[in-house]
PDB file of N, CA and C in Angstrom:
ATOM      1  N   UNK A   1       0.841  -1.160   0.000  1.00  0.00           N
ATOM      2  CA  UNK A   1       0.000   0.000   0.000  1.00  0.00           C
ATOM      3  C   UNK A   1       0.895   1.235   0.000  1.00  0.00           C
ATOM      4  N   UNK A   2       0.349   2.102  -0.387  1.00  0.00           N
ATOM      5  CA  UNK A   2       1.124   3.522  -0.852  1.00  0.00           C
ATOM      6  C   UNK A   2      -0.084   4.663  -0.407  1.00  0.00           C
ATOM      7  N   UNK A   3       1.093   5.150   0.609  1.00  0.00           N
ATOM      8  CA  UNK A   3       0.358   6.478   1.242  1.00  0.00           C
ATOM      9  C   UNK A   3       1.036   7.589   1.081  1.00  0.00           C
ATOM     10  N   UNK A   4      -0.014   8.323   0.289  1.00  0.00           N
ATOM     11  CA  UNK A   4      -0.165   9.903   0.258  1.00  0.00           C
ATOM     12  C   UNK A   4       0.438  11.125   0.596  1.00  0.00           C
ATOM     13  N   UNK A   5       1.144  12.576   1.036  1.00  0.00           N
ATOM     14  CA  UNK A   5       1.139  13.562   1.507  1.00  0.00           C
ATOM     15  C   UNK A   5       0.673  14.485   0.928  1.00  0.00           C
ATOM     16  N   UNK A   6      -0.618  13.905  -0.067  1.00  0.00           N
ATOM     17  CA  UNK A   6      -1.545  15.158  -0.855  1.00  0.00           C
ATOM     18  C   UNK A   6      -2.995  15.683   0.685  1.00  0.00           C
ATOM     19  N   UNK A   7      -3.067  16.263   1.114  1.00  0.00           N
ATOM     20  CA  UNK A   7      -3.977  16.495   1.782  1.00  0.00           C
ATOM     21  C   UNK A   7      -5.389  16.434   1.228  1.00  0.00           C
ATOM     22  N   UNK A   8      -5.445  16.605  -0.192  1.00  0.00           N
ATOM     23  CA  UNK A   8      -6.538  16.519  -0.811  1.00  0.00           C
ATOM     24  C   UNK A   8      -6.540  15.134  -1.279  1.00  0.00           C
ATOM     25  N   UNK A   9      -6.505  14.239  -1.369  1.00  0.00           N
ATOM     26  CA  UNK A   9      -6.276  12.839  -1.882  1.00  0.00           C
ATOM     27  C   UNK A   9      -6.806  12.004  -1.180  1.00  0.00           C
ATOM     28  N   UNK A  10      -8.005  11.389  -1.972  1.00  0.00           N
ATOM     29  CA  UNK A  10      -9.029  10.366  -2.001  1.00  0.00           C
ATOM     30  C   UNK A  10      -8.682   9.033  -2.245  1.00  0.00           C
ATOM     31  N   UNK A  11      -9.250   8.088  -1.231  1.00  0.00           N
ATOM     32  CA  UNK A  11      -8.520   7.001  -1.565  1.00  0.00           C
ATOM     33  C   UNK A  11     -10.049   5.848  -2.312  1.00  0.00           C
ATOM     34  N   UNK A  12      -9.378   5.010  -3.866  1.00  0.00           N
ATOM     35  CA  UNK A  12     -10.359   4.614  -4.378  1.00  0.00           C
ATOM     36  C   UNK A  12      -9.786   3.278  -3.974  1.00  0.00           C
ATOM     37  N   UNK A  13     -11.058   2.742  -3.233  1.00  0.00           N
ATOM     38  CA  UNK A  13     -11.064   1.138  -2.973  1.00  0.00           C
ATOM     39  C   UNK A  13     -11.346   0.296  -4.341  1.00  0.00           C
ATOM     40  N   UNK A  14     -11.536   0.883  -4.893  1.00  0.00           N
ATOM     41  CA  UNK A  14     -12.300  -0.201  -6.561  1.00  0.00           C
ATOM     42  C   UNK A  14     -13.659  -0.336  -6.388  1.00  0.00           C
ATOM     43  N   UNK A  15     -14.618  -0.293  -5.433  1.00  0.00           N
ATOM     44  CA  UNK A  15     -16.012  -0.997  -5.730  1.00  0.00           C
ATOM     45  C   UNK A  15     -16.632  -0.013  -6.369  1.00  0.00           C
ATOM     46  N   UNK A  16     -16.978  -0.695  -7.309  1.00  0.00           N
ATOM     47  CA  UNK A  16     -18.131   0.226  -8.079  1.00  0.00           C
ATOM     48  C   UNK A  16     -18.952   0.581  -7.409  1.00  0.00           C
ATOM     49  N   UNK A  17     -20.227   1.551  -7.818  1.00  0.00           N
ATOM     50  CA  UNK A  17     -21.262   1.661  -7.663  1.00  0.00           C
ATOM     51  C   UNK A  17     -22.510   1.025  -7.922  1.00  0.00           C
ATOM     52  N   UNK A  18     -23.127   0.635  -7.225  1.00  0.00           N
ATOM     53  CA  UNK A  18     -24.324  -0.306  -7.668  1.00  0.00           C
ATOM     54  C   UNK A  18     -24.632   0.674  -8.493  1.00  0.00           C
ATOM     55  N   UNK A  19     -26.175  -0.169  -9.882  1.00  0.00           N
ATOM     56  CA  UNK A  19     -25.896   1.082 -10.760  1.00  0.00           C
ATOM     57  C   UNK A  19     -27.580   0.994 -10.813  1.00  0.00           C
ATOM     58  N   UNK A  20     -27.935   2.166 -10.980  1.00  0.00           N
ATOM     59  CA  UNK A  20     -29.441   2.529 -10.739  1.00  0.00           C
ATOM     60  C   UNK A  20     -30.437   1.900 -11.444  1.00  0.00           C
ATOM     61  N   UNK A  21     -31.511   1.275 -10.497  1.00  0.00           N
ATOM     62  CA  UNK A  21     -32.523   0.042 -11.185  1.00  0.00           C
ATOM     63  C   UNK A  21     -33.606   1.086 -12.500  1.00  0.00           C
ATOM     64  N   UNK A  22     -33.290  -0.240 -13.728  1.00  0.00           N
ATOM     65  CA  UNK A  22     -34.082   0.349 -14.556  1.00  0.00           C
ATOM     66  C   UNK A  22     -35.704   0.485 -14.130  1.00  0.00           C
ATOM     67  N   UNK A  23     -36.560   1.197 -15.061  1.00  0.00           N
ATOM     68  CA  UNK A  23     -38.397   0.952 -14.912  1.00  0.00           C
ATOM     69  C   UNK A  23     -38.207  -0.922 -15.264  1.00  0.00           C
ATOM     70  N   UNK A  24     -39.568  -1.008 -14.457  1.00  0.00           N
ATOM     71  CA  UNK A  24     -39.897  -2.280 -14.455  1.00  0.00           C
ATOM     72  C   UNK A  24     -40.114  -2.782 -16.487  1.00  0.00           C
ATOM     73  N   UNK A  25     -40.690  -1.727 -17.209  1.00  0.00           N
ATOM     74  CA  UNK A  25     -40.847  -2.459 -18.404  1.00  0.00           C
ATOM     75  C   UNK A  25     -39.857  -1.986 -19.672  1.00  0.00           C
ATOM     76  N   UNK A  26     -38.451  -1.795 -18.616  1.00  0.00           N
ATOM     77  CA  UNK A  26     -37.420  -1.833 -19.763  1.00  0.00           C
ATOM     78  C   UNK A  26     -36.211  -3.008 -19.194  1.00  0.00           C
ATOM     79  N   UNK A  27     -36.837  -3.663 -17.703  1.00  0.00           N
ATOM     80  CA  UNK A  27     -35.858  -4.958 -17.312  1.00  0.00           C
ATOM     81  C   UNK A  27     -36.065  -5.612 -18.417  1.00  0.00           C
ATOM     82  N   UNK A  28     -35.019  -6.415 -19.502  1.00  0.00           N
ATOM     83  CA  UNK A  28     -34.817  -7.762 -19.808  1.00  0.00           C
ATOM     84  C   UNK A  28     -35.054  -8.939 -19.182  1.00  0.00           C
ATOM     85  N   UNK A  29     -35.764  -9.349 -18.145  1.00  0.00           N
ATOM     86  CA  UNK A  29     -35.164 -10.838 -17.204  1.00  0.00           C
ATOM     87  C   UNK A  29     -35.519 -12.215 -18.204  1.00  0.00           C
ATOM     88  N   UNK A  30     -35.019 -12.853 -18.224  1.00  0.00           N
ATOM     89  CA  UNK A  30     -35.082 -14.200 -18.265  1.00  0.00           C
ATOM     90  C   UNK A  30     -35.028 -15.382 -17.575  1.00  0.00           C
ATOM     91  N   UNK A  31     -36.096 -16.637 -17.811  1.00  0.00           N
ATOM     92  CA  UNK A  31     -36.581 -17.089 -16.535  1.00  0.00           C
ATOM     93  C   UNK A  31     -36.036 -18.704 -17.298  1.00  0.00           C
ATOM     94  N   UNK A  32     -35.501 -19.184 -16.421  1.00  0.00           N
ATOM     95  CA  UNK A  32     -34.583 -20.789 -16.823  1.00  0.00           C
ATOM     96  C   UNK A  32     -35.468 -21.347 -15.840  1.00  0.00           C
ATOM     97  N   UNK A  33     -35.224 -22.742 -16.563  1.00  0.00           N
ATOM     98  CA  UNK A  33     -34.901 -24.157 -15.135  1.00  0.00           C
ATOM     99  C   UNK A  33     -33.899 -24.659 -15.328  1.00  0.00           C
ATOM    100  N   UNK A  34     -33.203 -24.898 -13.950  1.00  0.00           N
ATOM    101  CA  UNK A  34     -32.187 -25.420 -14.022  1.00  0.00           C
ATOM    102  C   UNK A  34     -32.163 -27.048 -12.723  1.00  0.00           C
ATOM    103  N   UNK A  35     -31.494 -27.489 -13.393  1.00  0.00           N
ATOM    104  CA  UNK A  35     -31.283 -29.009 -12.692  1.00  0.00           C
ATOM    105  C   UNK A  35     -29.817 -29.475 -12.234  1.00  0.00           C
ATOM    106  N   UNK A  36     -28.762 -28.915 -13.079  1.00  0.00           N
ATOM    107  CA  UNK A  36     -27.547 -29.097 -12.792  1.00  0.00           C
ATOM    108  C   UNK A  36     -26.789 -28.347 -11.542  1.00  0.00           C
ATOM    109  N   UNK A  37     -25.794 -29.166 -10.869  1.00  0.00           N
ATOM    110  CA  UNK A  37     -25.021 -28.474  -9.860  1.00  0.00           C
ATOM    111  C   UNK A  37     -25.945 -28.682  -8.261  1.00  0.00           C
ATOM    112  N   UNK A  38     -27.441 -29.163  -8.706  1.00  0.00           N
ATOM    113  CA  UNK A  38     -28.091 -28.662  -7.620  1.00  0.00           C
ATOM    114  C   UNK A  38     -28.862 -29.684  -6.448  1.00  0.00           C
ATOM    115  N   UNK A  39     -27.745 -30.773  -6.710  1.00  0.00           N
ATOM    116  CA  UNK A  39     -28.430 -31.928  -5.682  1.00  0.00           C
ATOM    117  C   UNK A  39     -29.259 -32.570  -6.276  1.00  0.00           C
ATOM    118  N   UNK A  40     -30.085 -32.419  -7.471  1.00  0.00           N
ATOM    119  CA  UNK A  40     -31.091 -33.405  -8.155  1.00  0.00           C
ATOM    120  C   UNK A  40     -32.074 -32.488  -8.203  1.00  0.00           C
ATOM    121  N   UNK A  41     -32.060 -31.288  -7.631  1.00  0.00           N
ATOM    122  CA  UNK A  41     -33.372 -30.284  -6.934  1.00  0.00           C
ATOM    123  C   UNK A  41     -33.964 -29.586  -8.489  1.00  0.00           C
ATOM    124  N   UNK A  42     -35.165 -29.525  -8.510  1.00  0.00           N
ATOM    125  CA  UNK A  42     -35.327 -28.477  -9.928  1.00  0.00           C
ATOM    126  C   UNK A  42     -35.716 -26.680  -9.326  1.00  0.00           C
ATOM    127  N   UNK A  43     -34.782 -25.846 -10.113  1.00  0.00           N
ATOM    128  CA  UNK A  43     -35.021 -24.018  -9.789  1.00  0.00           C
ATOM    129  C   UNK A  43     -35.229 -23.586 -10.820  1.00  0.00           C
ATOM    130  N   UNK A  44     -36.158 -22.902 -10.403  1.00  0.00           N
ATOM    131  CA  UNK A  44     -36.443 -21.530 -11.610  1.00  0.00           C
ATOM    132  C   UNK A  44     -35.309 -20.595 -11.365  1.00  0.00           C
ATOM    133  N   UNK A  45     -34.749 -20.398 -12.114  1.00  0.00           N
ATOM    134  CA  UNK A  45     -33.600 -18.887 -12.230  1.00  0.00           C
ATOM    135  C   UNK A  45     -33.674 -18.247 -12.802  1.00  0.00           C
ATOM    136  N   UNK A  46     -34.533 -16.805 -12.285  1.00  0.00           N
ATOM    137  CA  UNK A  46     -34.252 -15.094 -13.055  1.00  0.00           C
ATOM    138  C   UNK A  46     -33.218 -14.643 -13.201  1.00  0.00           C
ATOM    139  N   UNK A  47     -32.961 -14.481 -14.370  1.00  0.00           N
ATOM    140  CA  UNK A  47     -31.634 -13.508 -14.959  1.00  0.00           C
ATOM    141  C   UNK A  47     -31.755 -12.452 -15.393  1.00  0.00           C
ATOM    142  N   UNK A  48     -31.028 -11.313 -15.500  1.00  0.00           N
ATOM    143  CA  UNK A  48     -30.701 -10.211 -16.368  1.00  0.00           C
ATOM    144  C   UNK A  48     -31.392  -8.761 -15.640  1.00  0.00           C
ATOM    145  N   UNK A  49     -31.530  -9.366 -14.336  1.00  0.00           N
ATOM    146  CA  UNK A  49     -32.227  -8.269 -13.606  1.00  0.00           C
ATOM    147  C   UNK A  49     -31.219  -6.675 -13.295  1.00  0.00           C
ATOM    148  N   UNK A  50     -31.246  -5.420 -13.278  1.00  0.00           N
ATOM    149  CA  UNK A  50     -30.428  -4.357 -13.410  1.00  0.00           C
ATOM    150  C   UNK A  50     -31.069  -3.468 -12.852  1.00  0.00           C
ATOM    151  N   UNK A  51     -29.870  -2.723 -11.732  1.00  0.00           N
ATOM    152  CA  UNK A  51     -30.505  -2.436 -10.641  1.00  0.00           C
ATOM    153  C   UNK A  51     -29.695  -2.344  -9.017  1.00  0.00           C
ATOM    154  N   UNK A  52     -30.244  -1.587  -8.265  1.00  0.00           N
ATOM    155  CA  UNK A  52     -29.814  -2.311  -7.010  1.00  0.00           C
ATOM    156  C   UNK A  52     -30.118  -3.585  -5.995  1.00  0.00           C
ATOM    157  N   UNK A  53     -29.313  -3.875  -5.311  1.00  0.00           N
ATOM    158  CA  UNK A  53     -29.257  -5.339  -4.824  1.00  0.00           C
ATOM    159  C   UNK A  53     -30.858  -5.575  -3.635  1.00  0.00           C
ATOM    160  N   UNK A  54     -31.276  -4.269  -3.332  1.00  0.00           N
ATOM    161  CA  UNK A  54     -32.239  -4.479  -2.245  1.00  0.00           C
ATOM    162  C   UNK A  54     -33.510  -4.650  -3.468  1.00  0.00           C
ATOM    163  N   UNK A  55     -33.366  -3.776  -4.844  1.00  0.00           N
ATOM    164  CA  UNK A  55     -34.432  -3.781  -5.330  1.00  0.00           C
ATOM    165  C   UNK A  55     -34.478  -5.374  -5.952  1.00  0.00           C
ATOM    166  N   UNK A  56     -33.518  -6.211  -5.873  1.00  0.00           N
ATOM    167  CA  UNK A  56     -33.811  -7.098  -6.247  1.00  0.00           C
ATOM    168  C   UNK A  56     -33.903  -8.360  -5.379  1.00  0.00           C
ATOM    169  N   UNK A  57     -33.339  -7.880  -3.934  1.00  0.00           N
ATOM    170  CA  UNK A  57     -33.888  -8.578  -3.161  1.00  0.00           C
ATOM    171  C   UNK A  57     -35.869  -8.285  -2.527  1.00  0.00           C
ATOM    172  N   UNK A  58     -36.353  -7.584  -3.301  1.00  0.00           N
ATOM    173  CA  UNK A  58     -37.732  -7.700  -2.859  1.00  0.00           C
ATOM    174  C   UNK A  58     -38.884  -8.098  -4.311  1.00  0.00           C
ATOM    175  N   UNK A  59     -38.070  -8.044  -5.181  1.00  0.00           N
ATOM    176  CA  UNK A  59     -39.011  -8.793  -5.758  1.00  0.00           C
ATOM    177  C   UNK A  59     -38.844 -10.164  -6.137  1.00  0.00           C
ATOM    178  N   UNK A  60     -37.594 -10.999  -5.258  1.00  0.00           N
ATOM    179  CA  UNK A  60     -37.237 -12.253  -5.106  1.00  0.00           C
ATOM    180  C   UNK A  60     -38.620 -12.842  -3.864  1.00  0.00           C
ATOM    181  N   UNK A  61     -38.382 -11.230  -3.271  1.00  0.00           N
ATOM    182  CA  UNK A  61     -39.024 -11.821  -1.920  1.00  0.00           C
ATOM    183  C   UNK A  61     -40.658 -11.851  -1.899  1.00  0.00           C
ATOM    184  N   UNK A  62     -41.185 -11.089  -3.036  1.00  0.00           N
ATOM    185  CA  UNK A  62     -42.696 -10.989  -3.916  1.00  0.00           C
ATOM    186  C   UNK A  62     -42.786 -12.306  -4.680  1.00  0.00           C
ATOM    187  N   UNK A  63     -41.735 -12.822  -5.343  1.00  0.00           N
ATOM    188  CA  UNK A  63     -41.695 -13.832  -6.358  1.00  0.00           C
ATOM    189  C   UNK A  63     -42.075 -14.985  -5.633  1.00  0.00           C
ATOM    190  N   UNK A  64     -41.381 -15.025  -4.305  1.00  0.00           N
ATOM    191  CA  UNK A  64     -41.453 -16.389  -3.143  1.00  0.00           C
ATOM    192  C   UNK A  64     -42.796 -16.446  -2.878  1.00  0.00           C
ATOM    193  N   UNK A  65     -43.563 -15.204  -2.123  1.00  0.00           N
ATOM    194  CA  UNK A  65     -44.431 -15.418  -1.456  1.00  0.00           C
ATOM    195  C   UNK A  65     -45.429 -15.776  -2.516  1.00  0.00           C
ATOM    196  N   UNK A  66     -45.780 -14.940  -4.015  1.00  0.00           N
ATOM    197  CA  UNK A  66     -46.719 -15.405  -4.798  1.00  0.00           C
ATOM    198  C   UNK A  66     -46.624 -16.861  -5.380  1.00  0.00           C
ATOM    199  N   UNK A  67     -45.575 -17.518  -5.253  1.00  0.00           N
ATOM    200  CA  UNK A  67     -45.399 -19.103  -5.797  1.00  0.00           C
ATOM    201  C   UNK A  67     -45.526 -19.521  -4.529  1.00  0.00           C
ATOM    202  N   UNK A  68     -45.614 -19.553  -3.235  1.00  0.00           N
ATOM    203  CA  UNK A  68     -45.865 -20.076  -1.853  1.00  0.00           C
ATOM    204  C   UNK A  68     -44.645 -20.987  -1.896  1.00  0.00           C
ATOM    205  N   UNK A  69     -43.475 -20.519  -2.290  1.00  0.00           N
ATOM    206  CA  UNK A  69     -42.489 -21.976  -1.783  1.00  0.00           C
ATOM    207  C   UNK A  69     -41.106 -21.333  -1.154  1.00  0.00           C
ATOM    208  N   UNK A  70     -40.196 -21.411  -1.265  1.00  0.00           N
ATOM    209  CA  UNK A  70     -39.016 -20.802  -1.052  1.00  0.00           C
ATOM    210  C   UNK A  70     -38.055 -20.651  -1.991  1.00  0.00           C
ATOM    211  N   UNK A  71     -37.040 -19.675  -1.879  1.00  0.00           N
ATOM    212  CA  UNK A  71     -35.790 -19.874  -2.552  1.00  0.00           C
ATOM    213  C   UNK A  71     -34.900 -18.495  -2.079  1.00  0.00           C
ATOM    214  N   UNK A  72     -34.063 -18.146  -3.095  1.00  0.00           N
ATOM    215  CA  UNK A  72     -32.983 -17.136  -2.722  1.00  0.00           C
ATOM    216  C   UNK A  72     -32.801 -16.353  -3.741  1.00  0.00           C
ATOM    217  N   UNK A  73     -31.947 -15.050  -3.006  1.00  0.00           N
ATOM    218  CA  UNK A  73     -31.486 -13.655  -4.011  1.00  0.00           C
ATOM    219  C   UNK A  73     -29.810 -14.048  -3.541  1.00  0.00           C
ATOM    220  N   UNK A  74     -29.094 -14.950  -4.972  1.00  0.00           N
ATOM    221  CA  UNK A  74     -27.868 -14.177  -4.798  1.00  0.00           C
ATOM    222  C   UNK A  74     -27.256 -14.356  -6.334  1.00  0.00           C
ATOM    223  N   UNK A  75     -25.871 -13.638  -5.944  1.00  0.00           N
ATOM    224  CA  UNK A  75     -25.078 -13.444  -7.348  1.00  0.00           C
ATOM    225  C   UNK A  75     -25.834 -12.597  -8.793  1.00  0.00           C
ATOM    226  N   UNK A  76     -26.937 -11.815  -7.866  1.00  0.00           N
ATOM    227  CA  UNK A  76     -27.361 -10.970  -9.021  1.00  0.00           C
ATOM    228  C   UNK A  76     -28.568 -12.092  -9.753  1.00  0.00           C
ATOM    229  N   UNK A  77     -29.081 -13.048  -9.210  1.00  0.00           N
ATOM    230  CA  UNK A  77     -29.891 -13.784  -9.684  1.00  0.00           C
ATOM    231  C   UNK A  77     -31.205 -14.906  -8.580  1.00  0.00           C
ATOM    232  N   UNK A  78     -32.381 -14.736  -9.226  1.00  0.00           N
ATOM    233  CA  UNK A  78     -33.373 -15.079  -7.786  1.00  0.00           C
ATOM    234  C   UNK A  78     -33.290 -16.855  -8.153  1.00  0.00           C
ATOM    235  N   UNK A  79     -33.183 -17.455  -7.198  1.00  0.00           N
ATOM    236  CA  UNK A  79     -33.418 -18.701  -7.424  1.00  0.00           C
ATOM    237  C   UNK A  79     -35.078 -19.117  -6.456  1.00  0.00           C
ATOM    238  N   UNK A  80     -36.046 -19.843  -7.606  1.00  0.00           N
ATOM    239  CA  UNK A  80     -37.173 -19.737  -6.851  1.00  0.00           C
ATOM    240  C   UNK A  80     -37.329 -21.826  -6.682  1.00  0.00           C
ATOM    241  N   UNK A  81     -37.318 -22.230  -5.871  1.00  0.00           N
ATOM    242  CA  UNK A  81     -37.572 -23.479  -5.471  1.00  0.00           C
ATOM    243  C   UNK A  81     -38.853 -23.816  -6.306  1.00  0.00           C
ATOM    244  N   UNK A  82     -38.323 -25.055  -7.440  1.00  0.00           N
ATOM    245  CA  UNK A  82     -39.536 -26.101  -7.947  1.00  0.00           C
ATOM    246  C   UNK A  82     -39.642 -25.283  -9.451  1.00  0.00           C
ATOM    247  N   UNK A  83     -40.503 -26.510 -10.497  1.00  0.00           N
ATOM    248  CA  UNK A  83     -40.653 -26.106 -11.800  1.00  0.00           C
ATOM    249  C   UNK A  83     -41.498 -24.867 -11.535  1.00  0.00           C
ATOM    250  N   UNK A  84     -41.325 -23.472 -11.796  1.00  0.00           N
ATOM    251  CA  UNK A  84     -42.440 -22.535 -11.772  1.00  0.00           C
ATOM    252  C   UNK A  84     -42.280 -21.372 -12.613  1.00  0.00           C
ATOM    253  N   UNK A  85     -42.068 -21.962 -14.105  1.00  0.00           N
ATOM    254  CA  UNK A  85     -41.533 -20.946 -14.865  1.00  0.00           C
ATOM    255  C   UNK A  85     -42.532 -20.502 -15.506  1.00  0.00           C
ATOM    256  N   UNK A  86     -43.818 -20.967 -16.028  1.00  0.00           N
ATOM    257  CA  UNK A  86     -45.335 -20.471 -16.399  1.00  0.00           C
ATOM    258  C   UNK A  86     -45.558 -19.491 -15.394  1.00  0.00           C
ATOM    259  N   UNK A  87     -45.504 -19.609 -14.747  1.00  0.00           N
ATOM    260  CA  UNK A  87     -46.135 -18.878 -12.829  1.00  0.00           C
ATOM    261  C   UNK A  87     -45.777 -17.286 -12.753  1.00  0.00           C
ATOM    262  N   UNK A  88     -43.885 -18.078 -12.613  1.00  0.00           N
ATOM    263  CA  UNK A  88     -43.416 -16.558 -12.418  1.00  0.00           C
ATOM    264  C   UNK A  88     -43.154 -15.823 -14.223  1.00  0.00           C
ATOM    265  N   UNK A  89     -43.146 -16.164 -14.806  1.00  0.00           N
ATOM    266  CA  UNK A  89     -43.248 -15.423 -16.048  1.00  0.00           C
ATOM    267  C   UNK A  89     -44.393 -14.510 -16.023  1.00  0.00           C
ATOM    268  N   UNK A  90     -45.735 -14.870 -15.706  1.00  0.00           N
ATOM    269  CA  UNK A  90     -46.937 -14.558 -15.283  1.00  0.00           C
ATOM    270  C   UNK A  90     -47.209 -13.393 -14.567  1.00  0.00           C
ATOM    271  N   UNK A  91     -46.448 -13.431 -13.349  1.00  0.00           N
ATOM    272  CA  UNK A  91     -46.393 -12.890 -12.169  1.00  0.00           C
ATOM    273  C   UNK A  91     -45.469 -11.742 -12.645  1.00  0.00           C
ATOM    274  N   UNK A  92     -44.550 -11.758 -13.373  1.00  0.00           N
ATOM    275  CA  UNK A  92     -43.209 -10.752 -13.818  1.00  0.00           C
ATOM    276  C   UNK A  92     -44.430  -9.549 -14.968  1.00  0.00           C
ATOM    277  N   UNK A  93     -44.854 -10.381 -15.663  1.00  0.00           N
ATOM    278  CA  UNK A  93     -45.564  -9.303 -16.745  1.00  0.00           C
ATOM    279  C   UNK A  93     -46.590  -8.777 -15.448  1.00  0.00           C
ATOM    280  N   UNK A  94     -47.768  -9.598 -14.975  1.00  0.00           N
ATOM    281  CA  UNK A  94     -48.422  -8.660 -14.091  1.00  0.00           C
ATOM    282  C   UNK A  94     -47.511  -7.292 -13.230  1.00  0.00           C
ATOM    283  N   UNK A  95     -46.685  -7.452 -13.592  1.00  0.00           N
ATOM    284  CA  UNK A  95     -46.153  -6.307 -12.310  1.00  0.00           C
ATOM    285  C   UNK A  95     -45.365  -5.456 -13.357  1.00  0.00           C
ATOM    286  N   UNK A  96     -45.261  -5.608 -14.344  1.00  0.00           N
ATOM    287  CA  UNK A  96     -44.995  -4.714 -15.225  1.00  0.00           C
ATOM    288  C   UNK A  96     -43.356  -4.647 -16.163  1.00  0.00           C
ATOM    289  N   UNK A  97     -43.416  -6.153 -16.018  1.00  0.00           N
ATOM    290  CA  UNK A  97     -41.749  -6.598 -17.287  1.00  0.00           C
ATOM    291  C   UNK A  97     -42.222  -7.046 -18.131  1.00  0.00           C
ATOM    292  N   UNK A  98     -42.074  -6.234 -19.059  1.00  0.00           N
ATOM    293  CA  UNK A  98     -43.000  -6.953 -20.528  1.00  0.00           C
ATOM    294  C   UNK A  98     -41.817  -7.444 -21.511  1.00  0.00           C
ATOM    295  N   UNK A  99     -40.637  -7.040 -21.122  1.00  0.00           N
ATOM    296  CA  UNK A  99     -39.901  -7.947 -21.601  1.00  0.00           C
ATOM    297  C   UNK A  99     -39.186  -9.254 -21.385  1.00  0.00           C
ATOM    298  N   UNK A 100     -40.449  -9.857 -20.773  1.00  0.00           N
ATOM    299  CA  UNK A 100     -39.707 -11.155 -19.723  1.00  0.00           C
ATOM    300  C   UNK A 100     -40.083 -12.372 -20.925  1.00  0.00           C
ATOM    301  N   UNK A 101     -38.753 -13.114 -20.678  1.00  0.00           N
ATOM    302  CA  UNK A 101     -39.270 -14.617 -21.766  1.00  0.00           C
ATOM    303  C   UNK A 101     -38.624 -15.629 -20.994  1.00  0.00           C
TER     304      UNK A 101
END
């Protein structure tokens, strides 16, 4: 590490900035099943969501409660427990992603 005697001198850690969530009907998401990696288990996985991390931890957490099952928000992607890709595709346009496939 390398320190300074600029009095004005800012120190940049590298983390970006989360970067500001688009309107709901210009998200891209895309909705998978996936089977691999995952114990035998079948998940729905939303992708391509853009945005901040809380805004996408609550409509993981809308996505859960309207399919009544469980799952998770990470790595920038919702994993929703069980085949429910009719459902939440469904559930994504009702709320206003019309570009969801």
């Amino acid at each position: 590490m390398v320190y300074s005697t600029n009095p004005d001198f800012a120190f940049d850690n590298g983390t970006p900035e989360e970067a500001e969530t688009l309107p709901n009907a210009s998200q891209k998401l895309r909705v998978a099943i996936e089977r691999k990696n995952r114990g035998g288990k079948t998940v729905t996985v939303v992708k391509g969501f853009v945005g901040q991390e809380a805004d996408l931890k609550e409509l993981g957490r809308l996505l859960k409660a309207k399919c009544g099952t469980g799952g998770t928000v990470k790595d920038g992607e919702i994993l929703i427990q069980g085949e429910r890709k009719e459902k939440i595709i469904a559930l994504l346009q009702a709320e206003g992603y019309t570009a969801t496939k």
